[in-house]
N, C-alpha and C. Protein backbone atom coordinates (compact mmCIF):
# COMPACT_ATOMS: atom_id res chain seq x y z
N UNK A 1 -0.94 -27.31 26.28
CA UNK A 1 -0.97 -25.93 25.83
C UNK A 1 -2.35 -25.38 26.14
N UNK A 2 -2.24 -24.08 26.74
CA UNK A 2 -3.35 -23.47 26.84
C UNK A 2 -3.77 -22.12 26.25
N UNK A 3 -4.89 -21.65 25.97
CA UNK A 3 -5.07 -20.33 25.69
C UNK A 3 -6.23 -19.71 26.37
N UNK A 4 -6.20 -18.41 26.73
CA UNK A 4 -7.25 -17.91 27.56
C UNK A 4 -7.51 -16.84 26.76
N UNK A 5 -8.62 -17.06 25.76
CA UNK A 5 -9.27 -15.84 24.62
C UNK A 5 -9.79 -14.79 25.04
N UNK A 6 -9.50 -13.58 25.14
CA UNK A 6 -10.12 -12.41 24.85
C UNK A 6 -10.71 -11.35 24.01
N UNK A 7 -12.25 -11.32 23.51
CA UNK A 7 -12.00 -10.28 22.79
C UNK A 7 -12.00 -8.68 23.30
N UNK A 8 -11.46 -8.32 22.30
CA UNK A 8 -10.91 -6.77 23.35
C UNK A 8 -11.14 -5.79 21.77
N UNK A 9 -11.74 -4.90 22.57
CA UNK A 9 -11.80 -3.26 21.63
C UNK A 9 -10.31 -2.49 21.61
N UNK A 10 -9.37 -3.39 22.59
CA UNK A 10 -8.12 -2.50 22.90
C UNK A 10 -7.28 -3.55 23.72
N UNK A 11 -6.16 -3.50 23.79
CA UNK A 11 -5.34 -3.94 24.45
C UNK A 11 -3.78 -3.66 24.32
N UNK A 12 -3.09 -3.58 25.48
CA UNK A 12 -1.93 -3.43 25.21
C UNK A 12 -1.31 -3.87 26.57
N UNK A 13 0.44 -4.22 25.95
CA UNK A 13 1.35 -4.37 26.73
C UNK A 13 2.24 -3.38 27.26
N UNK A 14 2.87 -3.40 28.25
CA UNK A 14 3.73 -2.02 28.98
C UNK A 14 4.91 -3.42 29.96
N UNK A 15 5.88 -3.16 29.84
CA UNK A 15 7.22 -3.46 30.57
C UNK A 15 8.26 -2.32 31.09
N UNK A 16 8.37 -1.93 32.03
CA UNK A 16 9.04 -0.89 32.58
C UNK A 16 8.72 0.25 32.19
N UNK A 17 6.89 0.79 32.26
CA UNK A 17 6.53 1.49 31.84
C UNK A 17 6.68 2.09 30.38
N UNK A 18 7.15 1.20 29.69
CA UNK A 18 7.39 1.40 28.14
C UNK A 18 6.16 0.58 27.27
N UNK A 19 5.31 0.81 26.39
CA UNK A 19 4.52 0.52 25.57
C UNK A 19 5.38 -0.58 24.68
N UNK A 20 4.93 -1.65 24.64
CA UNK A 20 5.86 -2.46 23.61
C UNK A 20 4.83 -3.14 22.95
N UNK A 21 3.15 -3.14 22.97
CA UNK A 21 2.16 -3.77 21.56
C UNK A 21 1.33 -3.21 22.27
N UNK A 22 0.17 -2.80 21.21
CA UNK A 22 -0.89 -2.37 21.15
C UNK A 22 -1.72 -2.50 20.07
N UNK A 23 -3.09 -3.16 20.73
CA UNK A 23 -3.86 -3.53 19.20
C UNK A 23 -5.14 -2.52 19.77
N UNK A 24 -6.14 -2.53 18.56
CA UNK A 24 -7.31 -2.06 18.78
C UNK A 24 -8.18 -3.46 18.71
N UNK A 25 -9.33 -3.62 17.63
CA UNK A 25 -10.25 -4.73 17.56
C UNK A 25 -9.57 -5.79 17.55
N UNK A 26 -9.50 -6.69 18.26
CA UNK A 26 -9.09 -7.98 18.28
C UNK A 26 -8.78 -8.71 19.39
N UNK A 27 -8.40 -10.11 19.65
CA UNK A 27 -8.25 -10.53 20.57
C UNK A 27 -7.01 -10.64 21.30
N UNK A 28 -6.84 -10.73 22.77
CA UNK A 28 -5.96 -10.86 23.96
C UNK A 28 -5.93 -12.27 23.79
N UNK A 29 -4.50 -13.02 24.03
CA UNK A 29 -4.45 -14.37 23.67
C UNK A 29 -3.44 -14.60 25.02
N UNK A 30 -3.98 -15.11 26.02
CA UNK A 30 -2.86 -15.47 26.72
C UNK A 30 -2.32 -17.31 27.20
N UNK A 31 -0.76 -17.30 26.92
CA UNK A 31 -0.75 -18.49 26.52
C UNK A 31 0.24 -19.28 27.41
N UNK A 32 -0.11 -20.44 27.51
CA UNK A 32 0.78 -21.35 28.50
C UNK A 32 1.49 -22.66 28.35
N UNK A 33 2.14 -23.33 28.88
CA UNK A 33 2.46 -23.89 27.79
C UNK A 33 2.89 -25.48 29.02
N UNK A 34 2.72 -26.69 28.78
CA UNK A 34 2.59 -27.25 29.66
C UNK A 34 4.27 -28.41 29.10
N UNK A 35 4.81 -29.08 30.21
CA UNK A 35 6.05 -29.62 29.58
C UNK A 35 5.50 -30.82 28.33
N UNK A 36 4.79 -31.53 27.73
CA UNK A 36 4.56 -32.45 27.07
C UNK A 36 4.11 -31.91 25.67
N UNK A 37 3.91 -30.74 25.91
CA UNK A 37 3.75 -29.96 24.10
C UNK A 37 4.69 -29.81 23.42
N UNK A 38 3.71 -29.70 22.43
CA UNK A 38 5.40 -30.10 20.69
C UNK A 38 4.47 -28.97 19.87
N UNK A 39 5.35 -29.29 18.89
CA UNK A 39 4.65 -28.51 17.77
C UNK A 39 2.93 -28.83 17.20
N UNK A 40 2.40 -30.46 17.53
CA UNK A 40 1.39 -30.80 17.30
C UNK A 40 0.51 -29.93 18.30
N UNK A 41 0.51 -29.61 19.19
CA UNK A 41 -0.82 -28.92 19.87
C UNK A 41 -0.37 -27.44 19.01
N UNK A 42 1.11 -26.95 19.07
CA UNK A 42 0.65 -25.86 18.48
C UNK A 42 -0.07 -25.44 16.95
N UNK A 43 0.51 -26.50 16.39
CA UNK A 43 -0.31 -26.95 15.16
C UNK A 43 -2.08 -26.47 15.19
N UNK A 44 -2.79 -27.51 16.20
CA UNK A 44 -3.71 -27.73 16.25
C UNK A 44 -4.33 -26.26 16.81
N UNK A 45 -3.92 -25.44 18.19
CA UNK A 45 -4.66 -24.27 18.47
C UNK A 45 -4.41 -23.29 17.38
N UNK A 46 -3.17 -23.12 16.59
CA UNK A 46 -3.04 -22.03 16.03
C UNK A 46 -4.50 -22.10 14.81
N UNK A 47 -4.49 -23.43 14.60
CA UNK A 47 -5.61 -23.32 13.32
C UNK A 47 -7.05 -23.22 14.08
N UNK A 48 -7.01 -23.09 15.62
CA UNK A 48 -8.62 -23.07 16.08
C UNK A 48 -8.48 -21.86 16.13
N UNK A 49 -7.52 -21.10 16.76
CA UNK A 49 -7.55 -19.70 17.12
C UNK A 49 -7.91 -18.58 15.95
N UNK A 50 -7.10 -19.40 14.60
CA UNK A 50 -7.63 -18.17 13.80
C UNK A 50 -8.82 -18.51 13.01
N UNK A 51 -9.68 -19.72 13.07
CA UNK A 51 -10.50 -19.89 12.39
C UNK A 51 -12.22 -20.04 13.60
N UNK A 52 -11.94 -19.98 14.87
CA UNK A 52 -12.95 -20.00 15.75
C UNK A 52 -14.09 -19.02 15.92
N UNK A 53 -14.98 -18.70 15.57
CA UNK A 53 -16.38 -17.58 15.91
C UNK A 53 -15.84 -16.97 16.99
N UNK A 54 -15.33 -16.00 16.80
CA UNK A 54 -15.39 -14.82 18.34
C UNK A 54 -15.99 -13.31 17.55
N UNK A 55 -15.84 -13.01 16.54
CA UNK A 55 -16.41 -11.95 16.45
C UNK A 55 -18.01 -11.63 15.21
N UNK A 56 -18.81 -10.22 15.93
CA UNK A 56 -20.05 -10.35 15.56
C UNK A 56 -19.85 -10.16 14.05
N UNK A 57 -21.06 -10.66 13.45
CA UNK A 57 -21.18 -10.17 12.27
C UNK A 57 -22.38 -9.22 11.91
N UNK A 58 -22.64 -8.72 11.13
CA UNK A 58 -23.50 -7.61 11.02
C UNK A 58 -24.76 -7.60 11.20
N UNK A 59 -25.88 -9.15 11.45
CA UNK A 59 -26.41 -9.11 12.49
C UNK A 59 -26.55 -8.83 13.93
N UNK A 60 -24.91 -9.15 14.44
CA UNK A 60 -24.49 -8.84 15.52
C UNK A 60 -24.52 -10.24 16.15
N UNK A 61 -24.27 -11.13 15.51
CA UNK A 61 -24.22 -12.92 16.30
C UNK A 61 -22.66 -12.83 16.00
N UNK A 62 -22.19 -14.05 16.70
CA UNK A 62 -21.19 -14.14 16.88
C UNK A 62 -21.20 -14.97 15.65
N UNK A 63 -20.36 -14.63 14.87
CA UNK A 63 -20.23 -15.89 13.42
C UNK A 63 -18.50 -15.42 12.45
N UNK A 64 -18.23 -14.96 13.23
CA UNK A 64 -16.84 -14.61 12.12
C UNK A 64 -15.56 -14.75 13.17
N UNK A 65 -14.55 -15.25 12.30
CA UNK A 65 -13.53 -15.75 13.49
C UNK A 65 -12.34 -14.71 12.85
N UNK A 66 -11.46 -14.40 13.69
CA UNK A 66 -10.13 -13.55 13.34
C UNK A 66 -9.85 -13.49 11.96
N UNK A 67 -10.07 -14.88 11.02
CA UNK A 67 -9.85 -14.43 10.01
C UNK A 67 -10.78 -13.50 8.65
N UNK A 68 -11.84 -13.91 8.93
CA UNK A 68 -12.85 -13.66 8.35
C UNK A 68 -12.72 -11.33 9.03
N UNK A 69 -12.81 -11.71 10.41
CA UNK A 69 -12.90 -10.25 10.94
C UNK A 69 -11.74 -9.30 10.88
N UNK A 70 -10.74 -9.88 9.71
CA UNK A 70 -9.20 -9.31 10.01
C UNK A 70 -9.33 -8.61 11.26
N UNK A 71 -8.98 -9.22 12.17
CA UNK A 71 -8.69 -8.91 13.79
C UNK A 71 -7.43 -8.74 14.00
N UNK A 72 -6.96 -8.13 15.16
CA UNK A 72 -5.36 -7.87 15.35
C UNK A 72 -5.49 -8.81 16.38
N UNK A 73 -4.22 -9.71 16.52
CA UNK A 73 -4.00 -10.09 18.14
C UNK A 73 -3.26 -10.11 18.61
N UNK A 74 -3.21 -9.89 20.10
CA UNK A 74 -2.32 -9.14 21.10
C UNK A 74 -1.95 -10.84 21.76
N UNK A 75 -0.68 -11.33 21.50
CA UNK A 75 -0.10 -12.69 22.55
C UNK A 75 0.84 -12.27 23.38
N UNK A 76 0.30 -12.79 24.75
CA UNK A 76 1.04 -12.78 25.75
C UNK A 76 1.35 -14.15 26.54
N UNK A 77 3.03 -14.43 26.58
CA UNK A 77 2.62 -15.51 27.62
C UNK A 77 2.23 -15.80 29.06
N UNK A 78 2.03 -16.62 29.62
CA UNK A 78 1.34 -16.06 31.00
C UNK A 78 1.31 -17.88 31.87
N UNK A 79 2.98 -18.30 32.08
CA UNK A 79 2.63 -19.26 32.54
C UNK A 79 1.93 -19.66 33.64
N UNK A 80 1.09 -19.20 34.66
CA UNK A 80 0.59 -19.41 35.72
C UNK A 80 -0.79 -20.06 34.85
N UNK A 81 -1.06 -20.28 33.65
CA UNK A 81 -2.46 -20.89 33.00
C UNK A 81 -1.82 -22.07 32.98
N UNK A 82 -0.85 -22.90 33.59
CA UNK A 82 -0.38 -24.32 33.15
C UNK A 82 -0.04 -24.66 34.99
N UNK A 83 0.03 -23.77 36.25
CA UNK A 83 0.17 -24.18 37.47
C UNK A 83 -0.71 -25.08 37.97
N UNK A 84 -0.75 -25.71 38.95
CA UNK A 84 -1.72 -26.22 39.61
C UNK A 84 -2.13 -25.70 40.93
N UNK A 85 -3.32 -25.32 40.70
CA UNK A 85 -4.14 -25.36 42.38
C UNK A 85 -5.19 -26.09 43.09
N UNK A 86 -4.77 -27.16 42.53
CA UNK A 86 -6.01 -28.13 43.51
C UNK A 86 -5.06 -28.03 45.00
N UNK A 87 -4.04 -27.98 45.10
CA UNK A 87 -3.74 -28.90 46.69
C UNK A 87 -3.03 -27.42 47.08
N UNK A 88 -3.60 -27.55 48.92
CA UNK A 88 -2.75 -26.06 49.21
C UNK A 88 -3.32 -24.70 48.54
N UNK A 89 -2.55 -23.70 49.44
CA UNK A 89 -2.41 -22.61 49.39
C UNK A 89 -1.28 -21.49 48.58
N UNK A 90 -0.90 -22.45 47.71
CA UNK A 90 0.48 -22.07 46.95
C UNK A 90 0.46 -22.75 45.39
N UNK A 91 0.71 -21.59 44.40
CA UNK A 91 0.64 -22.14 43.15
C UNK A 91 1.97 -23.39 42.83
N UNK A 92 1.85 -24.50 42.31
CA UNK A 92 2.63 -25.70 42.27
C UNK A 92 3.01 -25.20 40.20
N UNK A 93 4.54 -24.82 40.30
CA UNK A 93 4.65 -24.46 38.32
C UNK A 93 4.95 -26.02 38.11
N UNK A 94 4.79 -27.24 38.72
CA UNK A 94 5.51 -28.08 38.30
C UNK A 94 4.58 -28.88 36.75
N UNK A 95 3.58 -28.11 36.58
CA UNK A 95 2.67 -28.53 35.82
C UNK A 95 2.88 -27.70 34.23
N UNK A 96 3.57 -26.90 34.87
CA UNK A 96 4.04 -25.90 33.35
C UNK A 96 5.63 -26.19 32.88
N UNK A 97 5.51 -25.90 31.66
CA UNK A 97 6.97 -26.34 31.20
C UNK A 97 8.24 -25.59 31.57
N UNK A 98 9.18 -26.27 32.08
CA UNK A 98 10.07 -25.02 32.49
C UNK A 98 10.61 -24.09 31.57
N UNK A 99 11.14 -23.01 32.02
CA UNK A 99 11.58 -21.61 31.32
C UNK A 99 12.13 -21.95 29.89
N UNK A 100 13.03 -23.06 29.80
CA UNK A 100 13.67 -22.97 28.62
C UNK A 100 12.87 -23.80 27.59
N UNK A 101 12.27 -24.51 27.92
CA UNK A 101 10.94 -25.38 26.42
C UNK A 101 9.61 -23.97 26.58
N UNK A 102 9.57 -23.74 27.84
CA UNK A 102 8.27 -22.74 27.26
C UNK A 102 8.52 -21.33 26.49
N UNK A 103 9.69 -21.03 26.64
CA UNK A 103 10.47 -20.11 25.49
C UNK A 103 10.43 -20.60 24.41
N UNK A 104 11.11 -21.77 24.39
CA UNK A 104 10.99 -22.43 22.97
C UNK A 104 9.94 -22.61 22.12
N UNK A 105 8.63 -22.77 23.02
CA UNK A 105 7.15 -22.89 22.61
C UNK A 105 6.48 -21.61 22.35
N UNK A 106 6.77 -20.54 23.08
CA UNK A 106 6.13 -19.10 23.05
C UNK A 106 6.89 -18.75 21.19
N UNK A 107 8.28 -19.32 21.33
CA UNK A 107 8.91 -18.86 19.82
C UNK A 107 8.01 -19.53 18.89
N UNK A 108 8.18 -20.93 18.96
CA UNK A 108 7.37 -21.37 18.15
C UNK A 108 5.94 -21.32 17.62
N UNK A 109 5.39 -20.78 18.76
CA UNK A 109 3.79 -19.94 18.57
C UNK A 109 3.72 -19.11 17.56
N UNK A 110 4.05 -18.36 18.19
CA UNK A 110 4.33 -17.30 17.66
C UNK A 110 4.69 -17.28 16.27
N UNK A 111 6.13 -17.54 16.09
CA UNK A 111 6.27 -18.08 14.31
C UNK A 111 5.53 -18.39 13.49
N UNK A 112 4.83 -19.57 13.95
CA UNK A 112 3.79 -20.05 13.52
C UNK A 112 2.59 -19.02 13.16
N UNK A 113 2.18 -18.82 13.94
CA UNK A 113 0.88 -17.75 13.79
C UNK A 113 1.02 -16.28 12.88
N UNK A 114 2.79 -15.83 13.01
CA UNK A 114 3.03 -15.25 11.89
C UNK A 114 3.20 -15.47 10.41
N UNK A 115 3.18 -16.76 10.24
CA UNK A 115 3.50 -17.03 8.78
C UNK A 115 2.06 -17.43 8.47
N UNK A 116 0.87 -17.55 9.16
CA UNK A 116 -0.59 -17.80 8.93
C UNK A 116 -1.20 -16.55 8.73
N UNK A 117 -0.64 -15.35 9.59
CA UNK A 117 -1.37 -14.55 9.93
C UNK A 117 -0.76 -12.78 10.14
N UNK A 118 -0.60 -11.50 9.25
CA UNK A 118 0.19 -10.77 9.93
C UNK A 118 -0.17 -9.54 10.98
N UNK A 119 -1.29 -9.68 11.40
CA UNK A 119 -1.79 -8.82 12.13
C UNK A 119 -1.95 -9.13 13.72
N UNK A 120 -0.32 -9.70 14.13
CA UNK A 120 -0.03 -9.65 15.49
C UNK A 120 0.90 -9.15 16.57
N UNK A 121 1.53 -8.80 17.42
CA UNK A 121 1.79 -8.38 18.44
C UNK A 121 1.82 -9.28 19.25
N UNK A 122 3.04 -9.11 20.31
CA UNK A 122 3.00 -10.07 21.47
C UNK A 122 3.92 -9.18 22.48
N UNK A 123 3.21 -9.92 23.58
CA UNK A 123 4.70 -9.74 25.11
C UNK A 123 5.71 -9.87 24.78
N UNK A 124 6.42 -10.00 26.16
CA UNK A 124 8.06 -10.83 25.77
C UNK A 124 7.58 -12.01 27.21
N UNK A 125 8.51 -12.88 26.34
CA UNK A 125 8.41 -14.16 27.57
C UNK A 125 9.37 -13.62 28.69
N UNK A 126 8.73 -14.15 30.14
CA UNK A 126 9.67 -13.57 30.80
C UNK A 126 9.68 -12.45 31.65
N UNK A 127 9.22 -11.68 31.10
CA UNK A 127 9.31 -10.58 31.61
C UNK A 127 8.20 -10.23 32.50
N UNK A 128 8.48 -9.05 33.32
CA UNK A 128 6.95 -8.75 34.24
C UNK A 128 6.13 -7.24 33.57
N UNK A 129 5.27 -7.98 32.48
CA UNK A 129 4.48 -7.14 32.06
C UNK A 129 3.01 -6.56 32.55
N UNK A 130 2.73 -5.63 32.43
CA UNK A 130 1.43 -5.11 32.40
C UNK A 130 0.34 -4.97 31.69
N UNK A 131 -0.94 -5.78 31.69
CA UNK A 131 -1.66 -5.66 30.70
C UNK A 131 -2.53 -5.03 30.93
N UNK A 132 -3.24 -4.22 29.63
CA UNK A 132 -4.41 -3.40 29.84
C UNK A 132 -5.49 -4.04 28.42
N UNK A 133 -6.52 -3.93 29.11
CA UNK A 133 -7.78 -4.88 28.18
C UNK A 133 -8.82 -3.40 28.30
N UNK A 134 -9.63 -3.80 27.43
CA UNK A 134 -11.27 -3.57 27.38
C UNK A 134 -11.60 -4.60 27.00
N UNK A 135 -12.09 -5.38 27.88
CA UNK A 135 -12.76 -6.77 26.98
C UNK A 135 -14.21 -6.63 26.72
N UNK A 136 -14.51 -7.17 25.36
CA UNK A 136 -15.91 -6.62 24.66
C UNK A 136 -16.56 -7.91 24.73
N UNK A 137 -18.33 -8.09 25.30
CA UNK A 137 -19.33 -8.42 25.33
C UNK A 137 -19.60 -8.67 26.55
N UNK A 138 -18.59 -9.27 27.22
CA UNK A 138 -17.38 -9.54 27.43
C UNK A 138 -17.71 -11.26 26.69
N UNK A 139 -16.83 -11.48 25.95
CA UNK A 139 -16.46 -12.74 25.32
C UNK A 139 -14.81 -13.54 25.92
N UNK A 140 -14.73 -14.26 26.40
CA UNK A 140 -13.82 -14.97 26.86
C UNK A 140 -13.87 -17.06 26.70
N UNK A 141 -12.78 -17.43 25.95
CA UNK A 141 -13.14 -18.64 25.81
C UNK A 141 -11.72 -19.18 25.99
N UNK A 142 -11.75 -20.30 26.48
CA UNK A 142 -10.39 -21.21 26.70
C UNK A 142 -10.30 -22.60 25.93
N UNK A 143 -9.23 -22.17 25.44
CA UNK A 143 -8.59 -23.66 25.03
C UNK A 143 -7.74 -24.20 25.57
N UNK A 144 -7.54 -25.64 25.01
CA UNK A 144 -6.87 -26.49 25.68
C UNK A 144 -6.41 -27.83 24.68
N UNK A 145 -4.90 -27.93 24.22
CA UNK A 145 -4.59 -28.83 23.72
C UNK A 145 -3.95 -29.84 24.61
């Protein structure tokens, strides 16, 4: 499982030119999901994600994490963070979980992170969405279960 952190002053999703989430302060979460994940990695990122330093505190250091900053966050999935490109000229998905467990995993994320947390929004799996960011400091951090 992967996540590619954003913090963002703004973000939103669009699918057939239709608006379907939009946050203001908080982070862009985009997520991937590799075939050997279970509920234990999601276990494990959901509790880094909402408890990790991404946003400033009133010194202006980075010291307060989503929960502390009631942050909104915007999840999208985005399996091409689980492809491989070491070899060749062509992304290899054989490294990401196929369509029907990484659905299953985007659900289960998700769930999860709602019953921790209610100030989220997400994509739809699947689909060919459009994202729009302002990413602020710019702060960007990746995980990896």
């Amino acid at each position: 499982m992967k996540l590619l952190v954003q913090r963002v002053s703004q973000a939103s999703v669009e699918i057939q030119n239709e608006n379907v989430a939009t946050i203001s302060s908080g982070i862009l979460v985009f997520v991937g999901f590799d075939p050997s994940d279970s509920s234990k990695e999601i276990e494990k990122l959901t509790k880094k994600l909402l408890n990790y330093k991404i946003f400033n505190d009133t010194r202006e250091r980075v010291a307060l994490s989503v929960l502390e900053a009631e942050a909104e966050i915007l999840l999208v999935p985005q399996v091409t963070l689980s492809v491989r490109t070491n070899k060749g000229l062509k992304p290899s998905f054989s490294g990401a979980a196929n369509p029907e467990k990484g659905l299953e995993l985007f659900k289960a994320f998700k769930s999860h992170l709602e019953a921790s947390y209610s100030k989220l929004q997400s994509g739809k799996f699947g689909a060919n969405m459009s994202v729009s960011l302002i990413n602020e400091g710019p702060i960007t951090y990746w995980f990896e279960a």
